[in-house]
C-alpha atoms as a PDB file:
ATOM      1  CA  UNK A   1      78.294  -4.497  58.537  1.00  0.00           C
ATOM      2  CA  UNK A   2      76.405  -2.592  55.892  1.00  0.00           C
ATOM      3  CA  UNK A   3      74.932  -4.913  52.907  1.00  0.00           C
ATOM      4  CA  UNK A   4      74.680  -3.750  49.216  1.00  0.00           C
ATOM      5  CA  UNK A   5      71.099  -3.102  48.413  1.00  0.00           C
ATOM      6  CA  UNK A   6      69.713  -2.831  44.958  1.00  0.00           C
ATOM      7  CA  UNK A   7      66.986  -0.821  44.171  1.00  0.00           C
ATOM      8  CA  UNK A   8      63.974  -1.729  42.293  1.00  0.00           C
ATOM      9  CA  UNK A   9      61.503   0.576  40.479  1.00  0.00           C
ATOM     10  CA  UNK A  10      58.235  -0.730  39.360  1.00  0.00           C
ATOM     11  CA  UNK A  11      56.725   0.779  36.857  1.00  0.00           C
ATOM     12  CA  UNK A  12      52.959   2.376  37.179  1.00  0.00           C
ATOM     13  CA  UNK A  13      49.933   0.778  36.043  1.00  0.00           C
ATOM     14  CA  UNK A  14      46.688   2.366  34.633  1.00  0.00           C
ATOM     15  CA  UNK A  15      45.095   4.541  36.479  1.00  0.00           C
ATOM     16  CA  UNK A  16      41.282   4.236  37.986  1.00  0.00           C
ATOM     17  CA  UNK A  17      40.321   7.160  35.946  1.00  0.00           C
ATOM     18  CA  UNK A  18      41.652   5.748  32.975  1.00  0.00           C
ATOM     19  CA  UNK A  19      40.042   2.343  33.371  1.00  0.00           C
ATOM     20  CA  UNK A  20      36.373   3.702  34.263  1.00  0.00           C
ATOM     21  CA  UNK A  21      36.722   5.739  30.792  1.00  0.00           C
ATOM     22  CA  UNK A  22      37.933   2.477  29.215  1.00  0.00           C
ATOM     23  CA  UNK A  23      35.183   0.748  30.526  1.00  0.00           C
ATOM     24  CA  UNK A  24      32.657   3.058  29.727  1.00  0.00           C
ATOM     25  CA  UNK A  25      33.989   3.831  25.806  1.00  0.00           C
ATOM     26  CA  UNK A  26      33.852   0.095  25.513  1.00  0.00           C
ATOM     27  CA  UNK A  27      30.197  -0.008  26.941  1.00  0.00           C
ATOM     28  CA  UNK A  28      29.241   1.969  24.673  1.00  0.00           C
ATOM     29  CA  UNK A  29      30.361   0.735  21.492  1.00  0.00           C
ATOM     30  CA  UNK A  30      28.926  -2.614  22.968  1.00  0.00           C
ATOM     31  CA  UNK A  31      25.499  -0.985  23.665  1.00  0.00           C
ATOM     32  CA  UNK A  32      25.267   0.909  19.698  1.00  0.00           C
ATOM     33  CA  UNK A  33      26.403  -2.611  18.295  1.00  0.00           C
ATOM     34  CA  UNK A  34      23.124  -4.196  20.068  1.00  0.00           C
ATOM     35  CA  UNK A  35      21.156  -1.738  18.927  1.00  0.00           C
ATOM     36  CA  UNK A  36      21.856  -1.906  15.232  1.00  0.00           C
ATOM     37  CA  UNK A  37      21.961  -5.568  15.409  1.00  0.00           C
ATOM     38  CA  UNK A  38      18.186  -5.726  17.109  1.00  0.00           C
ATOM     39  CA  UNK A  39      17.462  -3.019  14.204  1.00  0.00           C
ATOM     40  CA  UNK A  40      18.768  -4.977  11.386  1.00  0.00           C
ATOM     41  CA  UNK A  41      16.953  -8.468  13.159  1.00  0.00           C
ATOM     42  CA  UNK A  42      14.207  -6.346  13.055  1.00  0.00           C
ATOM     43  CA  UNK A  43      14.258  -5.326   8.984  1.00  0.00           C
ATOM     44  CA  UNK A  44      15.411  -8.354   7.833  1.00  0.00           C
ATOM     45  CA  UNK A  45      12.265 -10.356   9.649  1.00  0.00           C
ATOM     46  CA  UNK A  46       9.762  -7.532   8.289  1.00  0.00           C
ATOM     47  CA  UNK A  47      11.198  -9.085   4.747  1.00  0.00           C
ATOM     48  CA  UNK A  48      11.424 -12.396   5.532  1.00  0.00           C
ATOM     49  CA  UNK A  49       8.271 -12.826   7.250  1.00  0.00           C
ATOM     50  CA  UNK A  50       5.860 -14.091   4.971  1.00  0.00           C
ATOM     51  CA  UNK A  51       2.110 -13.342   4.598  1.00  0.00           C
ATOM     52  CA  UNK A  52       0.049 -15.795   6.949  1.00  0.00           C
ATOM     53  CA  UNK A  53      -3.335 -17.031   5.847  1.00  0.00           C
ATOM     54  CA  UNK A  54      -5.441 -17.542   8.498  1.00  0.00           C
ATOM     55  CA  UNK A  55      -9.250 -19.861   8.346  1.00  0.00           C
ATOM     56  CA  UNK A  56     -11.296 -17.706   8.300  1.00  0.00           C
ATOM     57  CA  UNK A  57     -13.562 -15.983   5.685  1.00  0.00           C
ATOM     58  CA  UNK A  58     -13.659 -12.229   4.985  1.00  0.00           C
ATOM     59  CA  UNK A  59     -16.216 -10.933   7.054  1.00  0.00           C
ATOM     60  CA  UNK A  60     -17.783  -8.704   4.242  1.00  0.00           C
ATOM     61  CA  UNK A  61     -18.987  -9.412   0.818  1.00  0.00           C
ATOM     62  CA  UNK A  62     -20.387  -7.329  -2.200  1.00  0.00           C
ATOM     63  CA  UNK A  63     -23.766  -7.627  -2.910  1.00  0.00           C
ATOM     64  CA  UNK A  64     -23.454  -5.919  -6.530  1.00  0.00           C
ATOM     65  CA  UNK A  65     -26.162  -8.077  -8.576  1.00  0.00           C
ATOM     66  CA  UNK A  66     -24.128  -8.907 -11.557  1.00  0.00           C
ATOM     67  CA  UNK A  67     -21.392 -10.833  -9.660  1.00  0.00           C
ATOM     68  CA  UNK A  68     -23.670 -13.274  -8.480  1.00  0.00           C
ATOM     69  CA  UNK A  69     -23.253 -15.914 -11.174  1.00  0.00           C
ATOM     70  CA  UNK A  70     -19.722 -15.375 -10.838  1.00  0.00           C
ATOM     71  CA  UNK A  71     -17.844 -18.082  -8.825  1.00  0.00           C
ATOM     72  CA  UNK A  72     -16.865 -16.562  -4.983  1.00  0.00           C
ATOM     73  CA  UNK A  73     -13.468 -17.282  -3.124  1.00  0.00           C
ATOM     74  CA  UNK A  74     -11.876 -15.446  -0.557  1.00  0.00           C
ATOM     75  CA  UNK A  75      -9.580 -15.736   2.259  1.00  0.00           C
ATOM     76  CA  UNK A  76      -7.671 -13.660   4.878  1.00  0.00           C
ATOM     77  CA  UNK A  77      -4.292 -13.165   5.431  1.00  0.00           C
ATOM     78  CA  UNK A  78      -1.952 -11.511   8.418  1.00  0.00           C
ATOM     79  CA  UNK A  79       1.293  -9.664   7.476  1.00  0.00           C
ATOM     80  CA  UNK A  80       3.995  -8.367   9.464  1.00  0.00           C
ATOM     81  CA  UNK A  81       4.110  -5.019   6.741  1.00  0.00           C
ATOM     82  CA  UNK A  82      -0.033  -4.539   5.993  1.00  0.00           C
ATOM     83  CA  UNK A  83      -1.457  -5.794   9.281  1.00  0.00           C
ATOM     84  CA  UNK A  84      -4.539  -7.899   8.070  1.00  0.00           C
ATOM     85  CA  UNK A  85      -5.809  -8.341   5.194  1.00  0.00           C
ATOM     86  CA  UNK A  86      -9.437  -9.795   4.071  1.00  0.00           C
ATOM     87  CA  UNK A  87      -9.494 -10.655   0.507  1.00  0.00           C
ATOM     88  CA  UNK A  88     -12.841 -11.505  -1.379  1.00  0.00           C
ATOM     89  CA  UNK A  89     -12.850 -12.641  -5.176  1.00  0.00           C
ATOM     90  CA  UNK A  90     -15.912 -12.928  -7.728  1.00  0.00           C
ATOM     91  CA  UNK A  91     -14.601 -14.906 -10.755  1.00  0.00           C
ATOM     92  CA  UNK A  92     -11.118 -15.435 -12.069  1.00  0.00           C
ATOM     93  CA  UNK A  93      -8.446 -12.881 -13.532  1.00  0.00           C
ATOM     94  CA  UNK A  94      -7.396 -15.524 -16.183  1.00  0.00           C
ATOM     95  CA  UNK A  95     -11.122 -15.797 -17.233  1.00  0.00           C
ATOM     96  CA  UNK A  96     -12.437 -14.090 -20.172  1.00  0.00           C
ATOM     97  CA  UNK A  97     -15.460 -13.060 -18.382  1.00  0.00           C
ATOM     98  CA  UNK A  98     -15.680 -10.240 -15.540  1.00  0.00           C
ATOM     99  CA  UNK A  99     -13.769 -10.405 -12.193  1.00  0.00           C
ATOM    100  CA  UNK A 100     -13.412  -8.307  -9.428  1.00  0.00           C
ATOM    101  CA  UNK A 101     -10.693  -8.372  -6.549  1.00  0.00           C
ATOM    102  CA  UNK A 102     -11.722  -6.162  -2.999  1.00  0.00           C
ATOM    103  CA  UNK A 103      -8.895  -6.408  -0.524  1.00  0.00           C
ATOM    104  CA  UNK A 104     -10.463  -4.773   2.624  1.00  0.00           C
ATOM    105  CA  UNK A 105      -7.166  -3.925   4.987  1.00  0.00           C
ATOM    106  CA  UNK A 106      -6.340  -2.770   8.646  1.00  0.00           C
ATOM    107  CA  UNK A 107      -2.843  -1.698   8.339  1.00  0.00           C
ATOM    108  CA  UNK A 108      -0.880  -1.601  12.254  1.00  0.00           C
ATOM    109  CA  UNK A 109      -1.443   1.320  13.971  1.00  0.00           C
ATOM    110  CA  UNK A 110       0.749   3.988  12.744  1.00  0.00           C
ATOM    111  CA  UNK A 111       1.668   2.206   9.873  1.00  0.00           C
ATOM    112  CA  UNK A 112       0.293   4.290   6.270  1.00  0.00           C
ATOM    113  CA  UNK A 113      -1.027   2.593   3.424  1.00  0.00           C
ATOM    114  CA  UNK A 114       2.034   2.748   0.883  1.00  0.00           C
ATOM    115  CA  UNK A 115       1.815   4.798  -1.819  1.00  0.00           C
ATOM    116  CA  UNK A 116       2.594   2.345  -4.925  1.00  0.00           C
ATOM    117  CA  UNK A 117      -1.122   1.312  -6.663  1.00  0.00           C
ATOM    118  CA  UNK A 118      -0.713  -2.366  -6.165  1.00  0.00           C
ATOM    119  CA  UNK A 119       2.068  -2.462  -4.142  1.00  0.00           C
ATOM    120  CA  UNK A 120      -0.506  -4.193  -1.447  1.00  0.00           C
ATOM    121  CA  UNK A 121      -2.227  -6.781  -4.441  1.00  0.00           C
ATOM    122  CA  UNK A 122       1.630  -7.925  -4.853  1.00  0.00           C
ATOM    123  CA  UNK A 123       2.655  -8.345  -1.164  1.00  0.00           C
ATOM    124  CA  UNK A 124      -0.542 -10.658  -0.579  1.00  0.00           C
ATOM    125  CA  UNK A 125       0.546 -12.656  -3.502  1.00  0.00           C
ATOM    126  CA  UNK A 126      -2.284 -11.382  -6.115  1.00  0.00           C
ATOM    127  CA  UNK A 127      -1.146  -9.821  -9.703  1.00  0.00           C
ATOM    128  CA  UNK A 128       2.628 -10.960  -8.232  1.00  0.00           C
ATOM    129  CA  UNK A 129       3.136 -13.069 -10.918  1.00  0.00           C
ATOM    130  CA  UNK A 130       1.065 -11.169 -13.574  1.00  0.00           C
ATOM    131  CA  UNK A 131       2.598  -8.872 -16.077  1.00  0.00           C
ATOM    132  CA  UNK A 132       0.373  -6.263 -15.793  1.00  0.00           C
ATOM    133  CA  UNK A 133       1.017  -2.235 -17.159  1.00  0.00           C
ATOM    134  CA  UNK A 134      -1.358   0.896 -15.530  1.00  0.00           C
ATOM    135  CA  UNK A 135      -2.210   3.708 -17.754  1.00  0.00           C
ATOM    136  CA  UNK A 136      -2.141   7.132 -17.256  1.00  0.00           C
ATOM    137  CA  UNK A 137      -6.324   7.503 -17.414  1.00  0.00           C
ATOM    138  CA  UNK A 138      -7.286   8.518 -13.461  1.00  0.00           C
ATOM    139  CA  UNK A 139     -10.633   8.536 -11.739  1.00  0.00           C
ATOM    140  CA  UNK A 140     -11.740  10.064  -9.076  1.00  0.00           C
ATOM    141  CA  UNK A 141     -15.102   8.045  -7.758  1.00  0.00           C
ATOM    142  CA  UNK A 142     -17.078   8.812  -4.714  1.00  0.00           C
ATOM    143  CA  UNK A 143     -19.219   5.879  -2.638  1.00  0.00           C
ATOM    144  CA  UNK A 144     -20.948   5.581   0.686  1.00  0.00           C
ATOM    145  CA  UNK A 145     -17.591   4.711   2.316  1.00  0.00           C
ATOM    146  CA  UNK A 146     -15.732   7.370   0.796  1.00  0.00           C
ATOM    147  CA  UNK A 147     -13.580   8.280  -1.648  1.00  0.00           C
ATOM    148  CA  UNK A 148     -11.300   6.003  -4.484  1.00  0.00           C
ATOM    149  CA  UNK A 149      -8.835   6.979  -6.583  1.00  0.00           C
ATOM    150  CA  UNK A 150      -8.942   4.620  -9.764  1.00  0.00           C
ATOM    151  CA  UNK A 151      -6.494   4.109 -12.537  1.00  0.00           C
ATOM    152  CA  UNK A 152      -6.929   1.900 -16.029  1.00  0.00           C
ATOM    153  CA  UNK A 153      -5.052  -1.108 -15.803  1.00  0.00           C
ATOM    154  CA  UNK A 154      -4.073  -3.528 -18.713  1.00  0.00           C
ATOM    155  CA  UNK A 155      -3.242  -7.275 -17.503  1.00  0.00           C
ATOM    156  CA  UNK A 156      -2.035  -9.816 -20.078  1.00  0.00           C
ATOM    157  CA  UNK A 157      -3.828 -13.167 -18.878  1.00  0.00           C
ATOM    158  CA  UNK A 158      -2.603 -16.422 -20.688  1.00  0.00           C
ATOM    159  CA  UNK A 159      -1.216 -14.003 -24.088  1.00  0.00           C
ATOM    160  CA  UNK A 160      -4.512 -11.815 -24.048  1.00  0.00           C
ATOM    161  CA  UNK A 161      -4.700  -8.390 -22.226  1.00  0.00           C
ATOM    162  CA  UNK A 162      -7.604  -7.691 -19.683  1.00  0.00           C
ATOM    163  CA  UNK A 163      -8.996  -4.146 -19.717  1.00  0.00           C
ATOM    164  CA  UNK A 164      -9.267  -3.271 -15.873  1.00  0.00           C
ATOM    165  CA  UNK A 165      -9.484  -0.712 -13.487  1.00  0.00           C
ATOM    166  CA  UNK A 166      -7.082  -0.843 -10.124  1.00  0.00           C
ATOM    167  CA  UNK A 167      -8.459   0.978  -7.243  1.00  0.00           C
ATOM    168  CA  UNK A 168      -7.528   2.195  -3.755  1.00  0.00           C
ATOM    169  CA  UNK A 169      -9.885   4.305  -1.025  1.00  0.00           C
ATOM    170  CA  UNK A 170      -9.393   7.718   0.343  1.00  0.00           C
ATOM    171  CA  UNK A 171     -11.071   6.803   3.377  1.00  0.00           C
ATOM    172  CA  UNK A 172     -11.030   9.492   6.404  1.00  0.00           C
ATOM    173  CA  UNK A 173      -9.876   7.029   8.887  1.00  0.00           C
ATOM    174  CA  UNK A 174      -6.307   5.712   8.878  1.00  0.00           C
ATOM    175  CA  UNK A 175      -8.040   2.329  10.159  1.00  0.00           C
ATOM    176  CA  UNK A 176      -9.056   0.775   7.177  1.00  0.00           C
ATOM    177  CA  UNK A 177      -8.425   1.374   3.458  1.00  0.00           C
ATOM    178  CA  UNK A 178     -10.318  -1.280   0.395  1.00  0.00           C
ATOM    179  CA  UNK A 179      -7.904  -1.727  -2.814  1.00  0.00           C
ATOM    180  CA  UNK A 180      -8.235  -3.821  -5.732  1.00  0.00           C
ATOM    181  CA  UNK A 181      -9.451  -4.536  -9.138  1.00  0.00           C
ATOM    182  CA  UNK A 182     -12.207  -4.455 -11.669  1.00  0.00           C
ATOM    183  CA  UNK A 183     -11.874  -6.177 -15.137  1.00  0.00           C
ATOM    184  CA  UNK A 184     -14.478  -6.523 -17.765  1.00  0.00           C
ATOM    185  CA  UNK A 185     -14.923  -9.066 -20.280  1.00  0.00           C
ATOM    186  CA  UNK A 186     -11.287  -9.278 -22.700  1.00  0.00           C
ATOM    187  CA  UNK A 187     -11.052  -6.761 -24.730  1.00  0.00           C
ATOM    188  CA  UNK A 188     -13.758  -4.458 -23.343  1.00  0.00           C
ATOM    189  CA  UNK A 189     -12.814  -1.140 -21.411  1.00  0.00           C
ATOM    190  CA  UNK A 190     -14.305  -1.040 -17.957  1.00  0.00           C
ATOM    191  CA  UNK A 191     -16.729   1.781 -16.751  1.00  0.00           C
ATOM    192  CA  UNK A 192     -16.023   3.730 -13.432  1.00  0.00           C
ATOM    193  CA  UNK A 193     -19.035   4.153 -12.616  1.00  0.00           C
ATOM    194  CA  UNK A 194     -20.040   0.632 -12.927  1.00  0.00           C
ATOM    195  CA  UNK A 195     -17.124  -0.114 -10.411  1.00  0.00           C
ATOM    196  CA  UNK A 196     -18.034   2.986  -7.562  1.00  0.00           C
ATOM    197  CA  UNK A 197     -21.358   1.392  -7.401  1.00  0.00           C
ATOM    198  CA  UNK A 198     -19.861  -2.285  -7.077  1.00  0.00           C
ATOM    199  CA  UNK A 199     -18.126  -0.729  -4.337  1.00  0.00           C
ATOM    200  CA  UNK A 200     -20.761   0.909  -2.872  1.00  0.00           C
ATOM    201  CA  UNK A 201     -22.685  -2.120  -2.289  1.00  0.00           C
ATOM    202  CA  UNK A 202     -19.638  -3.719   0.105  1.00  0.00           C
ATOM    203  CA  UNK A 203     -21.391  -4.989   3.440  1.00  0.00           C
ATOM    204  CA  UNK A 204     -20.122  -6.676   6.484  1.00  0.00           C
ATOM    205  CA  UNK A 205     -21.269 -10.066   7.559  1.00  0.00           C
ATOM    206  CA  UNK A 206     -19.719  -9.781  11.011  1.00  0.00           C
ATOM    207  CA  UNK A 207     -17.439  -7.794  13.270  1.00  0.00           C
ATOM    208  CA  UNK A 208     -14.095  -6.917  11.907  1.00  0.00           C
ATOM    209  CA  UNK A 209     -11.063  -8.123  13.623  1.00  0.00           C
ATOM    210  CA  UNK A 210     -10.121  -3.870  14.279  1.00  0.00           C
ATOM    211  CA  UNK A 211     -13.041  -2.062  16.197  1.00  0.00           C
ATOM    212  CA  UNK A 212     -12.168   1.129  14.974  1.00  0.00           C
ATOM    213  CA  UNK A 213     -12.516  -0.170  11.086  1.00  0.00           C
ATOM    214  CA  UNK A 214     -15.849  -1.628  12.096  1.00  0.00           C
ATOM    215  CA  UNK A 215     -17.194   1.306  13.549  1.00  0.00           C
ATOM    216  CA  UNK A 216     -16.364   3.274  10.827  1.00  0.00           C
ATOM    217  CA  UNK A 217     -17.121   0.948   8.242  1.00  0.00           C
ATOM    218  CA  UNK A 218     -21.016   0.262   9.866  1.00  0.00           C
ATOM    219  CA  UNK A 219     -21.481   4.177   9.899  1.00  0.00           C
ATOM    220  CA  UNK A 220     -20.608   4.330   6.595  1.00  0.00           C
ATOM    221  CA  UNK A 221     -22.558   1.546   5.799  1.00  0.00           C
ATOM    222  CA  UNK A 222     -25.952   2.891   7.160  1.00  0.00           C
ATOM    223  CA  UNK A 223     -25.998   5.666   4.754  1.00  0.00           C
ATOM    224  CA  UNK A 224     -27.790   5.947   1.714  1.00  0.00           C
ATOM    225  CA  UNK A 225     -26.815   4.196  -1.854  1.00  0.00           C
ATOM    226  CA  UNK A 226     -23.877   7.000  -3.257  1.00  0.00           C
ATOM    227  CA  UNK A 227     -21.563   6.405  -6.113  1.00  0.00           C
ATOM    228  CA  UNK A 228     -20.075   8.262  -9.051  1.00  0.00           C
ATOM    229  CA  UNK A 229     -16.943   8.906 -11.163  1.00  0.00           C
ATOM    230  CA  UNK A 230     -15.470  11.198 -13.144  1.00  0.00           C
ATOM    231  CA  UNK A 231     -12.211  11.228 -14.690  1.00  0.00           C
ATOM    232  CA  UNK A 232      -9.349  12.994 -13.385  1.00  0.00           C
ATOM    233  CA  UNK A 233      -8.361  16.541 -15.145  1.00  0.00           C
ATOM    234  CA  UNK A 234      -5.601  18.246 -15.021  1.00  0.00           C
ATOM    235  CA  UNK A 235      -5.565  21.406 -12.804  1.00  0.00           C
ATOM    236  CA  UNK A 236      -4.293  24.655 -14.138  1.00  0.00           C
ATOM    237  CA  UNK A 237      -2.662  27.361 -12.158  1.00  0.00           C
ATOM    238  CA  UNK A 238      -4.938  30.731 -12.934  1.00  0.00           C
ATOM    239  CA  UNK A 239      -2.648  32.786 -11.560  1.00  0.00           C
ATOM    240  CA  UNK A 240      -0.461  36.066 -13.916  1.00  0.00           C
ATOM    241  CA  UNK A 241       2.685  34.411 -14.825  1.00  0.00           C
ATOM    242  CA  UNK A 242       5.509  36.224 -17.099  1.00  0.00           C
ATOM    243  CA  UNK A 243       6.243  33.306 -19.550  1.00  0.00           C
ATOM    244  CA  UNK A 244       9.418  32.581 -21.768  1.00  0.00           C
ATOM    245  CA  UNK A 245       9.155  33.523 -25.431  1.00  0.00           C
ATOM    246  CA  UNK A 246       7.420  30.771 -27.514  1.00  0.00           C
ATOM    247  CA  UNK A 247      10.760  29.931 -28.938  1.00  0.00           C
ATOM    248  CA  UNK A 248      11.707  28.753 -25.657  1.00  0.00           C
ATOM    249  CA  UNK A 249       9.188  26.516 -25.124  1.00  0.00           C
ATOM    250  CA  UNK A 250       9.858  22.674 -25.178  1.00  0.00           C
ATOM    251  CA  UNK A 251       8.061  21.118 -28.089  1.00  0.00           C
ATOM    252  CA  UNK A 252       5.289  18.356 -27.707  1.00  0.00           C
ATOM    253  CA  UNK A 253       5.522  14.562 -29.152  1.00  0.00           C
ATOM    254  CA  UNK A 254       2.491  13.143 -29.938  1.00  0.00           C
ATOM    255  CA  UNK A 255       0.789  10.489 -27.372  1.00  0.00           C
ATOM    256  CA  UNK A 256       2.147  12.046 -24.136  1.00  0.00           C
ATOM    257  CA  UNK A 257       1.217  14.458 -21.661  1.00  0.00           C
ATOM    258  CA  UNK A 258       2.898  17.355 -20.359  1.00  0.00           C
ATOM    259  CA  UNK A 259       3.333  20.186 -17.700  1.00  0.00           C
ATOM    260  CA  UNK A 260       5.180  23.257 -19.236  1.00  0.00           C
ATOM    261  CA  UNK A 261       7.299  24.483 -17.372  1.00  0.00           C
ATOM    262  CA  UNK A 262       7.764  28.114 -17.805  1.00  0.00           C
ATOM    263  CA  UNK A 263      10.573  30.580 -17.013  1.00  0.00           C
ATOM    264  CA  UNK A 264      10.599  33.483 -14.355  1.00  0.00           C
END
């Protein structure tokens, strides 16, 4: 006797093809999230980090003769964003007499020295909570070490404003780069000069924490007293140009400088 028999179809599951691409679409998204994440961990701690003073003293000093009635500080200080950082102070910004600031820094390897003038002086916690205003008067002033760029500053210490000078070095090697400050007495206007030569008389007590700043900075060092300034002019292009009429030309206000740019 023949039975009734029903018959069942089951229905197909995913393929193995389909599954591996699954897998691996999956893998990846996984693998790009972990990657931002680390990146983002990785910002937000540069940020967040703050700078680390460490007890040590700065292992150079400035042997200028007029700071030496001024009282000395100094300190050093590690950073995730400048590397480290060897600070040396002769008197006080909020003083009416003289001061100078020399921040001597070895950035990380591959890491440049910012661009902004005191970017640096504000990251290690000095001029951070000073209202402070640079001018548009730039020096160019040569030492043993190298060369500075320097720029008049105007700081307003306890409702009176400090004539200064903010500087940063040129300096050949990527190693090592000295910023600051240089304020005269309230109300006076600080010479250029006066501050190349402070800087020219920077020595080292002892072996810096980066070799290749200390062998740069003791080869330097050997050579002869050099230091000069001279302010910075503006350069003009020699060169035949065909120029719009006069009447086309954008008219000067008084107190400002300008680059006029011309038509072609």
């Amino acid at each position: 006797m023949r039975g009734n028999f029903e018959t069942v179809t089951v229905g197909q599951g995913p393929s193995p093809i389909s599954i591996a691409g699954a897998v691996i679409r999956y893998g990846f998204y996984a693998v790009g999230a972990l990657v931002l994440g680390m990146i983002g961990i990785g910002i937000m701690s540069l940020w967040k980090i703050p700078p680390k003073t460490i007890d040590v003293p700065p292992a150079f000093r400035i042997t200028a003769p007029g700071l030496a009635r001024l009282p000395v500080s100094g300190h050093v200080v590690t950073s995730s964003l400048l590397g480290r950082a060897e600070v040396r102070q002769y008197g006080r910004l909020t003083n009416r007499d003289i001061d100078l600031a020399v921040v001597l820094v070895m950035p990380p390897k591959g890491v440049g020295m910012g661009t902004e003038f005191v970017q640096d002086l504000r990251t290690l916690n000095l001029l951070k909570m000073t209202r402070m205003s640079l001018t548009q008067t730039h020096y160019d002033m040569d030492t043993r070490f190298g060369e500075f760029r320097g720029t008049e500053m105007r700081v307003d210490t306890d409702g009176r404003w400090k004539q200064c000078i903010a500087f940063r070095s040129r300096f050949d090697s990527p190693s090592v780069y000295v910023t600051g400050w240089y304020c005269d007495a309230t109300g006076t206007k600080p010479s250029a000069d006066a501050v190349a030569c402070m800087l020219d008389k920077l020595v080292l007590d002892k072996e810096l924490d980066s070799k290749e700043a200390d062998t740069f900075m003791r080869e330097k060092m050997g050579k002869r007293a050099n230091c000069m300034a001279q302010p910075v002019t503006q350069t003009t292009d020699t060169g035949a140009r065909r120029m719009s009429s006069p009447q086309r030309w954008s008219q000067p206000t008084a107190g400002r400088n300008y680059n006029y740019n011309y038509r072609y």
